[in-house]
N, C-alpha and C. Protein backbone atom coordinates (compact mmCIF):
# COMPACT_ATOMS: atom_id res chain seq x y z
N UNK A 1 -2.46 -2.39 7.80
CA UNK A 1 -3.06 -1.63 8.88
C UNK A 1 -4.50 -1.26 8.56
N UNK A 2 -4.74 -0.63 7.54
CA UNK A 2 -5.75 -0.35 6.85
C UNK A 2 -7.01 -1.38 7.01
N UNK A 3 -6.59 -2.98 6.84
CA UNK A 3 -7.43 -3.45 6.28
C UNK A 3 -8.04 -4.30 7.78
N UNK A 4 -7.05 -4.21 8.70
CA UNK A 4 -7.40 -4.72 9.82
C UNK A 4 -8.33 -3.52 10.40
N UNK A 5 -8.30 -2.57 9.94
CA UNK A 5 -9.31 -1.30 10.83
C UNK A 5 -10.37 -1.83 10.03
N UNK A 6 -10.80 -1.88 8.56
CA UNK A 6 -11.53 -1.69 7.93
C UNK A 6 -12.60 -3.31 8.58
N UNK A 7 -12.19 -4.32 8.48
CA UNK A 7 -12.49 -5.11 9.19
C UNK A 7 -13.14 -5.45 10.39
N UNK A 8 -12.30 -4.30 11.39
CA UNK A 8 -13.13 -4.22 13.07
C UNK A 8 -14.49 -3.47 12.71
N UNK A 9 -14.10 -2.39 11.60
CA UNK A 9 -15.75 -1.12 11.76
C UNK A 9 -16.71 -1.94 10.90
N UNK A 10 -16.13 -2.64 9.98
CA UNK A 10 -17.15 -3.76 9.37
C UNK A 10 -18.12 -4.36 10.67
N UNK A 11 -17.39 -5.49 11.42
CA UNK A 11 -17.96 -5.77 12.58
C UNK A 11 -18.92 -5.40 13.24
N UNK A 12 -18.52 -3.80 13.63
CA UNK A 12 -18.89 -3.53 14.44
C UNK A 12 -20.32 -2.11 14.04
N UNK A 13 -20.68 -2.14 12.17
CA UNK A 13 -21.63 -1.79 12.06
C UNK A 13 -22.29 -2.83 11.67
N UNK A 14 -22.28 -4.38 11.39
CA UNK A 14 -22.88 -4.74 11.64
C UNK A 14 -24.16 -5.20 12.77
N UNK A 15 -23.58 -5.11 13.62
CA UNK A 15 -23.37 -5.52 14.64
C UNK A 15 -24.69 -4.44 15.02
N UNK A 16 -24.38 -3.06 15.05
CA UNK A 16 -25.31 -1.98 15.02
C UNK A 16 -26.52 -2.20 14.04
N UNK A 17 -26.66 -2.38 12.86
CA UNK A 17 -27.59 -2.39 11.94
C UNK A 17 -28.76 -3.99 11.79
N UNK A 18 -27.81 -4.94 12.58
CA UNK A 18 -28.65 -6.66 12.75
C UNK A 18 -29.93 -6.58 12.60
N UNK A 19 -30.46 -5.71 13.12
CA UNK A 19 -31.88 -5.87 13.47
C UNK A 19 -32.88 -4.44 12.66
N UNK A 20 -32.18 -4.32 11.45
CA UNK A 20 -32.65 -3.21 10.74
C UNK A 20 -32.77 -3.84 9.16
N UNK A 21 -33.13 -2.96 8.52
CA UNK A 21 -33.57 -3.36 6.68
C UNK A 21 -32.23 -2.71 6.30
N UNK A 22 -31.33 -2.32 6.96
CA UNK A 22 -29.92 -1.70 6.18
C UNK A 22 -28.61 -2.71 6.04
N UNK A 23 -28.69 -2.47 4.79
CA UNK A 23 -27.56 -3.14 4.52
C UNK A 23 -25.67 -2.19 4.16
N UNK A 24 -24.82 -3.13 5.41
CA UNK A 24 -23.76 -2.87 4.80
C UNK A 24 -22.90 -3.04 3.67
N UNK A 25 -22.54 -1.94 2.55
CA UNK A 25 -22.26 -2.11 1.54
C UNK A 25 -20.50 -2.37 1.12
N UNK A 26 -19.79 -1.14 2.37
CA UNK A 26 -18.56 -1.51 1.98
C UNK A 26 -18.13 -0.51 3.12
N UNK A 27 -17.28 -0.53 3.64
CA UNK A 27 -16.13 0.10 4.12
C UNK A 27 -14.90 0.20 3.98
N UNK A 28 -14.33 1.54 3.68
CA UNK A 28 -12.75 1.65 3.52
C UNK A 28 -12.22 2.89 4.25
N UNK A 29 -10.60 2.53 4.65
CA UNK A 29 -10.31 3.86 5.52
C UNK A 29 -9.05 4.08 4.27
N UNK A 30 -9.23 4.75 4.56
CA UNK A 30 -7.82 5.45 2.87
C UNK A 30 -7.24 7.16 3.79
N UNK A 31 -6.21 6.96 3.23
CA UNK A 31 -5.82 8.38 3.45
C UNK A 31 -5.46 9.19 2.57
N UNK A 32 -6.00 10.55 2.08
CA UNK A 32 -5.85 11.06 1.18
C UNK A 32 -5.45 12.25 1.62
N UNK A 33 -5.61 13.98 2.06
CA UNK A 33 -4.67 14.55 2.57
C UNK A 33 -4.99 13.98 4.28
N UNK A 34 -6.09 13.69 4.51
CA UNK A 34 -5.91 13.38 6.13
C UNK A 34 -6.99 11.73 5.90
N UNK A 35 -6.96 11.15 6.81
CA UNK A 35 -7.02 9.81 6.90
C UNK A 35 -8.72 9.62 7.01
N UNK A 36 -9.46 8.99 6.25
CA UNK A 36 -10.80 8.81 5.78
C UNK A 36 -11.42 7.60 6.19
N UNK A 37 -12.17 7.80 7.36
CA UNK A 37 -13.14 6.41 7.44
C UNK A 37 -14.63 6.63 6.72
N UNK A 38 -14.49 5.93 5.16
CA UNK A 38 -15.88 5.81 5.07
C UNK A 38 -17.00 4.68 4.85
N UNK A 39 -18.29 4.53 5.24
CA UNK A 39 -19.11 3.37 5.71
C UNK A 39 -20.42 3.94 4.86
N UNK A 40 -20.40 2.95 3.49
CA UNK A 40 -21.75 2.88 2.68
C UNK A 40 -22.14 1.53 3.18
N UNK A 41 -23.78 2.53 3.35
CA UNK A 41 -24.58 1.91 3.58
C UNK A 41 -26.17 1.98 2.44
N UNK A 42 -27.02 0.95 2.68
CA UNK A 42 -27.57 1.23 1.48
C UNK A 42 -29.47 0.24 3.02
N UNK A 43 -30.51 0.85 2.13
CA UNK A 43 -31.71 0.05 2.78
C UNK A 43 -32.39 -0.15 1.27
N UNK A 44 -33.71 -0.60 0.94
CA UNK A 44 -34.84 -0.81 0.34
C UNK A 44 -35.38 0.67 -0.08
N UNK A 45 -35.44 0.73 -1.12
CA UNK A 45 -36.06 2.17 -1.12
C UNK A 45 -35.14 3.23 -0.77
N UNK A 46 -33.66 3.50 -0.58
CA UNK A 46 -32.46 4.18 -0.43
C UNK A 46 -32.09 4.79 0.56
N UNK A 47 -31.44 5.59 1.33
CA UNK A 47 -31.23 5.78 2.56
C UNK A 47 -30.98 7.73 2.19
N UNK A 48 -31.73 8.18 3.52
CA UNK A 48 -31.65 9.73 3.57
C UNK A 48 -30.30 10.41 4.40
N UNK A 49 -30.52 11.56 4.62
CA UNK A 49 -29.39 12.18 5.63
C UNK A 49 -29.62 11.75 6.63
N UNK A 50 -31.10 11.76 7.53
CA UNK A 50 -31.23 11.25 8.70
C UNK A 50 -30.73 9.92 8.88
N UNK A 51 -30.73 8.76 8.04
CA UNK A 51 -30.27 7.58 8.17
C UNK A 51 -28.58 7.60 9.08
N UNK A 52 -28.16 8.63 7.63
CA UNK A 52 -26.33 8.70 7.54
C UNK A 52 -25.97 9.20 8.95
N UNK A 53 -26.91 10.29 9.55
CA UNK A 53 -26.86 11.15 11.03
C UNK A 53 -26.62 9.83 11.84
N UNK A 54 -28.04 9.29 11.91
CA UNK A 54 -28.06 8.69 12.87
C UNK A 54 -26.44 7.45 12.53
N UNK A 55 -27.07 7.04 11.98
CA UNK A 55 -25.91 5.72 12.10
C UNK A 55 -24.14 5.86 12.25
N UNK A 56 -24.03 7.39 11.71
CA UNK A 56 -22.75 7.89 12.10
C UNK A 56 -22.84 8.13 13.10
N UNK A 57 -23.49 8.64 14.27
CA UNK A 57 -23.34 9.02 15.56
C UNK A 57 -23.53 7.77 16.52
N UNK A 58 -24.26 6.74 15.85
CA UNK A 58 -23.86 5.40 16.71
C UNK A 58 -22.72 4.55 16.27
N UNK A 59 -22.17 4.29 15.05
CA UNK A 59 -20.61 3.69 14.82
C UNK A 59 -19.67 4.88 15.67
N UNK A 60 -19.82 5.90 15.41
CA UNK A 60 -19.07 6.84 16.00
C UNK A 60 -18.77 6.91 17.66
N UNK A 61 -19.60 6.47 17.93
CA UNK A 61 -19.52 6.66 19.57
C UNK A 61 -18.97 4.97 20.07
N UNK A 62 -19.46 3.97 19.07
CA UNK A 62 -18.70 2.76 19.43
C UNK A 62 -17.14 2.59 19.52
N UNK A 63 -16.56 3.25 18.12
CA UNK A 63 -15.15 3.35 17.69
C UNK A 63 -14.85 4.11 18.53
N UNK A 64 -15.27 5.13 19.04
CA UNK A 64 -14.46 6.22 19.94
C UNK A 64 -14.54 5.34 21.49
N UNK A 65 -15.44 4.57 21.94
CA UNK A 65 -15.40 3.69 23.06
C UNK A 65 -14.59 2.81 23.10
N UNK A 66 -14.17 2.04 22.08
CA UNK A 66 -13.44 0.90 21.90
C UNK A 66 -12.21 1.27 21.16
N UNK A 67 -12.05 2.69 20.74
CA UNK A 67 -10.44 2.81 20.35
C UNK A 67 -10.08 2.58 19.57
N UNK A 68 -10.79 1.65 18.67
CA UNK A 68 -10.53 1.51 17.51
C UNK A 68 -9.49 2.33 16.48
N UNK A 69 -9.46 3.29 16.25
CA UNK A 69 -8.79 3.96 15.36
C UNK A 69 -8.02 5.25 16.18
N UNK A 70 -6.61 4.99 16.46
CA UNK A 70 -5.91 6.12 17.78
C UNK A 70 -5.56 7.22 16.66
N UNK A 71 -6.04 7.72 15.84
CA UNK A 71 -5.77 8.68 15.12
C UNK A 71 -6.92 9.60 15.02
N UNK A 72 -6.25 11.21 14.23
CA UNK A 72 -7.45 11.77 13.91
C UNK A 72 -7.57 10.90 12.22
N UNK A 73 -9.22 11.19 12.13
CA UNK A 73 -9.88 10.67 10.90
C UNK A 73 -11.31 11.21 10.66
N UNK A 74 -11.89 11.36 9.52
CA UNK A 74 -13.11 11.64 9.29
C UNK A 74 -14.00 10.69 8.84
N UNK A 75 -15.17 10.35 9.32
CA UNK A 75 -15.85 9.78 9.56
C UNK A 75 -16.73 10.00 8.68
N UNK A 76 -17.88 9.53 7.25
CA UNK A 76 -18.40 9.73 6.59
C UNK A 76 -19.15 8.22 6.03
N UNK A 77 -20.45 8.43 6.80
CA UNK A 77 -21.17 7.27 6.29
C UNK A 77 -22.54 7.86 5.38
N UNK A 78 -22.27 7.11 4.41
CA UNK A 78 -23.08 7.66 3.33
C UNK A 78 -23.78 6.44 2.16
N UNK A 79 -24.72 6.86 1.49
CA UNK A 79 -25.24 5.90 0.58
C UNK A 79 -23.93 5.30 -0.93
N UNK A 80 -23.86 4.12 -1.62
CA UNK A 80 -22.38 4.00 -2.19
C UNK A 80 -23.05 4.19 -3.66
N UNK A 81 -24.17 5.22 -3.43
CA UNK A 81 -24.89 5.60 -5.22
C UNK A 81 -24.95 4.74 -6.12
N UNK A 82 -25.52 5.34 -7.22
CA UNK A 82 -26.72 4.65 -8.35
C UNK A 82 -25.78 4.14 -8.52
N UNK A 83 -24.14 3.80 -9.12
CA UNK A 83 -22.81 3.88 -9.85
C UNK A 83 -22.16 3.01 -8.72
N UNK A 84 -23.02 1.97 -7.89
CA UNK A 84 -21.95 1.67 -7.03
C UNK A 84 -20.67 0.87 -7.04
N UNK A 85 -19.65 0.77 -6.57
CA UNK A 85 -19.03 -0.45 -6.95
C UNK A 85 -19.60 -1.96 -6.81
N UNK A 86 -19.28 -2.71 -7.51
CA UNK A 86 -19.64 -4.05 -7.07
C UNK A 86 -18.36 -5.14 -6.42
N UNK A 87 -18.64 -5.53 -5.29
CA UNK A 87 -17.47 -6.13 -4.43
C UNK A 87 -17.84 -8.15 -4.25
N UNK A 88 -18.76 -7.83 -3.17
CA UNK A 88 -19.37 -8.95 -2.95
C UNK A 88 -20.14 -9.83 -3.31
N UNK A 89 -20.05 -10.78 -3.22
CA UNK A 89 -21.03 -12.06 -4.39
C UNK A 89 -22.27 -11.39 -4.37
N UNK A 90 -22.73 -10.91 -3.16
CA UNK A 90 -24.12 -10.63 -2.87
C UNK A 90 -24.65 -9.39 -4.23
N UNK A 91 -23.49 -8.62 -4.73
CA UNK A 91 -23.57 -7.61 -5.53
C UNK A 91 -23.81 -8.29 -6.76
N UNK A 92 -22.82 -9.06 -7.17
CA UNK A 92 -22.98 -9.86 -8.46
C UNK A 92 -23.67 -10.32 -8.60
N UNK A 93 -24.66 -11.12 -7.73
CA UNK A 93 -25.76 -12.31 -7.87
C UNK A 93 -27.15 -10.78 -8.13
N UNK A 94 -27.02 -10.01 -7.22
CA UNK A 94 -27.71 -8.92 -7.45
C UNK A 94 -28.21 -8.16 -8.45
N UNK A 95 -26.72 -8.02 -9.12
CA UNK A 95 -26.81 -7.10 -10.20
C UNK A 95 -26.86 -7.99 -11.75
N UNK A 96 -26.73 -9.02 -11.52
CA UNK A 96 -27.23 -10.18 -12.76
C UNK A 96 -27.98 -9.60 -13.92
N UNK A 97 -27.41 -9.38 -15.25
CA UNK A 97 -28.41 -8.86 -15.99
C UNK A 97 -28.16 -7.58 -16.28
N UNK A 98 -27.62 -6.61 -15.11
CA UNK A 98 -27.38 -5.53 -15.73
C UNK A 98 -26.12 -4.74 -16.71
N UNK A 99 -26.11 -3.43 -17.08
CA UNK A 99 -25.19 -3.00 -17.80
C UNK A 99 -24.16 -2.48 -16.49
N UNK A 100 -22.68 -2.80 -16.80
CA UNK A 100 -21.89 -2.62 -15.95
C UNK A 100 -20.73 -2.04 -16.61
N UNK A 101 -19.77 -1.00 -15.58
CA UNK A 101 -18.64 -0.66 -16.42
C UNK A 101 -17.26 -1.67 -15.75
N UNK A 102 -16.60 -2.11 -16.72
CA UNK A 102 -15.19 -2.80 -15.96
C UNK A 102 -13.97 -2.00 -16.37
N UNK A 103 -13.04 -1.70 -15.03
CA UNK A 103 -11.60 -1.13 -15.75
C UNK A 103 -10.80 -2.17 -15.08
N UNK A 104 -10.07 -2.28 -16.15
CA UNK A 104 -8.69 -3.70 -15.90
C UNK A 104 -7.57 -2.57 -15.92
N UNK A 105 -6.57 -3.55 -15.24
CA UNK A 105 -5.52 -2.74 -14.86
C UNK A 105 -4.79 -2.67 -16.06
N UNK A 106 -4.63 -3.09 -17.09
CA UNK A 106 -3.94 -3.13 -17.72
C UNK A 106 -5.04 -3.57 -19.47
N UNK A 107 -4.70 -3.10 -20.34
CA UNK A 107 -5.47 -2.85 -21.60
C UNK A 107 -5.62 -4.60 -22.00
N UNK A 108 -6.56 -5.44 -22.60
CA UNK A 108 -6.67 -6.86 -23.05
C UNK A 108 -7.05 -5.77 -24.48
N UNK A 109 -6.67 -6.59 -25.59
CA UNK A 109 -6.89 -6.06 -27.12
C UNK A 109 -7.03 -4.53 -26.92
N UNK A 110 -6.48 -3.91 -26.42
CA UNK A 110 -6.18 -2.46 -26.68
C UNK A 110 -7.40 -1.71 -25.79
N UNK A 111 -8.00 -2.32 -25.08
CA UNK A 111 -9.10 -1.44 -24.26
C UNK A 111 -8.68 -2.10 -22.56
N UNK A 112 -8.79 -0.97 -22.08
CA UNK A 112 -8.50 -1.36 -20.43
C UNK A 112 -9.79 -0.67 -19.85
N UNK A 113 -11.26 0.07 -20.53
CA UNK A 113 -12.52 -0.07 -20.16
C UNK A 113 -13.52 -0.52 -20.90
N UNK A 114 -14.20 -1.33 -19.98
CA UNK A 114 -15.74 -1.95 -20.94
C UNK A 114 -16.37 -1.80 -20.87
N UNK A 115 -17.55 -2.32 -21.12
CA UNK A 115 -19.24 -1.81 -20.46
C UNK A 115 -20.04 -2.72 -21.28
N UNK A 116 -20.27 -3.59 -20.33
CA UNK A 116 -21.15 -4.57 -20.73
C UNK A 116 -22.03 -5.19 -20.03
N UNK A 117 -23.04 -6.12 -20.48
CA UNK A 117 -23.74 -7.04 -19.29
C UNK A 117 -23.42 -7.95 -18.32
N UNK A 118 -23.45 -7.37 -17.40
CA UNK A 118 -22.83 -8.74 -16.34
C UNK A 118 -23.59 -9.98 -16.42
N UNK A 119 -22.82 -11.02 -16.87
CA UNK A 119 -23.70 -12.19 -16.92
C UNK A 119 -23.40 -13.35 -15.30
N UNK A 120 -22.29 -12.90 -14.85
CA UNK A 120 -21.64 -13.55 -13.62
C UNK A 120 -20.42 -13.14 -13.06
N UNK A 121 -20.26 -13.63 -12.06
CA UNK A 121 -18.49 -13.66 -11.58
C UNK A 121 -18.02 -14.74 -11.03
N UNK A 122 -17.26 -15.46 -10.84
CA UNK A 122 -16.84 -16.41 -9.67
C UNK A 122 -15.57 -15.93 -9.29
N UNK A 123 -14.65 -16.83 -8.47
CA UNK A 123 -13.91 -16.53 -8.23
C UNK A 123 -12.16 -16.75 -9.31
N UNK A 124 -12.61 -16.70 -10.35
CA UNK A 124 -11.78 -16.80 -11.22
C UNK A 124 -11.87 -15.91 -12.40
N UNK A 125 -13.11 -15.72 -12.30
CA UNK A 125 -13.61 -15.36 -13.99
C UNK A 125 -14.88 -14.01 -13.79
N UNK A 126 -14.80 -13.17 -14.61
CA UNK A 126 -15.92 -12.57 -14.69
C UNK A 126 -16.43 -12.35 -16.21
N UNK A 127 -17.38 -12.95 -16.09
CA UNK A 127 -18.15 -12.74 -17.71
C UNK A 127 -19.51 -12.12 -17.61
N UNK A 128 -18.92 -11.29 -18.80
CA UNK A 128 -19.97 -9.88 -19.84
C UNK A 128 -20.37 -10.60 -21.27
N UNK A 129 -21.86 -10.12 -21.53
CA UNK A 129 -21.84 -10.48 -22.78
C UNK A 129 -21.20 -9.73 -23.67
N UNK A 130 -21.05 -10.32 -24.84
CA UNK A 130 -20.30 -10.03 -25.83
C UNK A 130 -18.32 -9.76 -25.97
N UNK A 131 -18.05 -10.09 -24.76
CA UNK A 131 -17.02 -10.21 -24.23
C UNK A 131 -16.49 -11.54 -23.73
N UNK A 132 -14.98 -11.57 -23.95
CA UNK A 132 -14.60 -13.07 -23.47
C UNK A 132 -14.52 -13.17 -21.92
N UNK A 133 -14.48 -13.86 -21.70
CA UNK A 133 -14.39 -14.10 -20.04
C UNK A 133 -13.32 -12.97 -19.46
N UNK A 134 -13.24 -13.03 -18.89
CA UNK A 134 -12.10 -12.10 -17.86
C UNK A 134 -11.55 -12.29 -16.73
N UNK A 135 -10.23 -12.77 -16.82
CA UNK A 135 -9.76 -13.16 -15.55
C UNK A 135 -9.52 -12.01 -14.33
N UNK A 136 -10.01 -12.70 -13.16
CA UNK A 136 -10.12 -11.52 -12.11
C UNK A 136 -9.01 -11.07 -11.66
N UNK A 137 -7.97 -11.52 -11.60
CA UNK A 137 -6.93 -10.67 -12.07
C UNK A 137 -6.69 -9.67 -12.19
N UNK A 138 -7.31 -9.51 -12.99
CA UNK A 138 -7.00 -8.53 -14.77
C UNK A 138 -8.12 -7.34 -14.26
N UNK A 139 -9.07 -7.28 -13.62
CA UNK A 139 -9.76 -6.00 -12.98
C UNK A 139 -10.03 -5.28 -12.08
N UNK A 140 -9.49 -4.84 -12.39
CA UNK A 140 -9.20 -3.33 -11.18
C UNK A 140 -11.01 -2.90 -10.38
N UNK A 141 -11.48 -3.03 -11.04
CA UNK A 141 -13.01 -2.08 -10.33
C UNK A 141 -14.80 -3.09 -11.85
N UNK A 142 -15.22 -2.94 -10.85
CA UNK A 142 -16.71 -3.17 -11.93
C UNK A 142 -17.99 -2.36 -11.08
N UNK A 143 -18.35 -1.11 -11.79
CA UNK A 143 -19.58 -0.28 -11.52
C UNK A 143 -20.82 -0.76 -12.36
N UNK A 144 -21.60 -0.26 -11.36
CA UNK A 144 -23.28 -0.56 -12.50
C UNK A 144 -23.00 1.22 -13.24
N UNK A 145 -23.28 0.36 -14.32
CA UNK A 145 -23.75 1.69 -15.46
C UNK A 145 -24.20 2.55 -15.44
N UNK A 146 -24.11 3.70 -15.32
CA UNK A 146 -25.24 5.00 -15.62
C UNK A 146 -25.40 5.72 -16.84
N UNK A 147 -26.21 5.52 -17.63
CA UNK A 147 -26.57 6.05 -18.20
C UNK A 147 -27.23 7.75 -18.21
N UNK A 148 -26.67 9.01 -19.42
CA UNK A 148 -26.82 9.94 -18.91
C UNK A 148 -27.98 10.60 -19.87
């Protein structure tokens, strides 16, 4: 259910943003005590509150036109920070080079977190330096690094 919503509001902020420098980063609707639509978005130079205003009040008024989601839900479009996840090729090819954290679902030689250089991903494999390859599988999440 989830993933077919997550899918239409994909759509349909694209769809809104075509003709702008903003890029869609990710959308997910999750329910945690009440049911969560949220829509990172990211531009050149980073995105403010006014961005998040505006662009929530135009996905917002689309979904509520088209019905999209017959429930109550909260609506929260926001920047996906310094720490973002990385999902899409576009992220990986992106983030090439940098320090990244990986958690696998399950521990390989006794560690189930890493932090290393992303050197690539495909669709089989993700390799860090100094690390053996990693089957995709095997990982749950990969963030860019922050250093504190």
């Amino acid at each position: 259910m989830s993933s077919g919503i997550e899918k239409k509001v994909e759509e349909i902020a694209l769809k809104i943003i075509e003709d702008t420098d903003f890029e869609l980063v990710d959308v997910e609707y999750v329910r945690e005590r009440d049911w969560y639509l949220r829509i990172f978005v990211d531009k050149p130079g980073g995105i403010d509150l006014d961005d998040c205003q505006d662009l929530s009040e135009k996905i917002g008024a689309v979904l509520d036109k088209e019905s999209v989601i017959n429930s109550a839900y909260i609506l929260e479009v926001s920047s996906p920070g310094i720490d973002r996840v990385l999902k899409k090729d576009k992220d990986f090819i992106r983030e090439k080079g940098k320090k990244v954290d990986v958690t696998l679902y399950a521990p390989i030689d006794g560690q189930k977190n890493l932090t290393g250089i992303l050197i690539g991903r495909d669709e089989k494999i993700l390799t860090l330096e100094e690390f053996e390859p990693l089957p995709i599988e095997k990982v749950a999440q990969v963030r860019l690094h922050i250093d504190f």
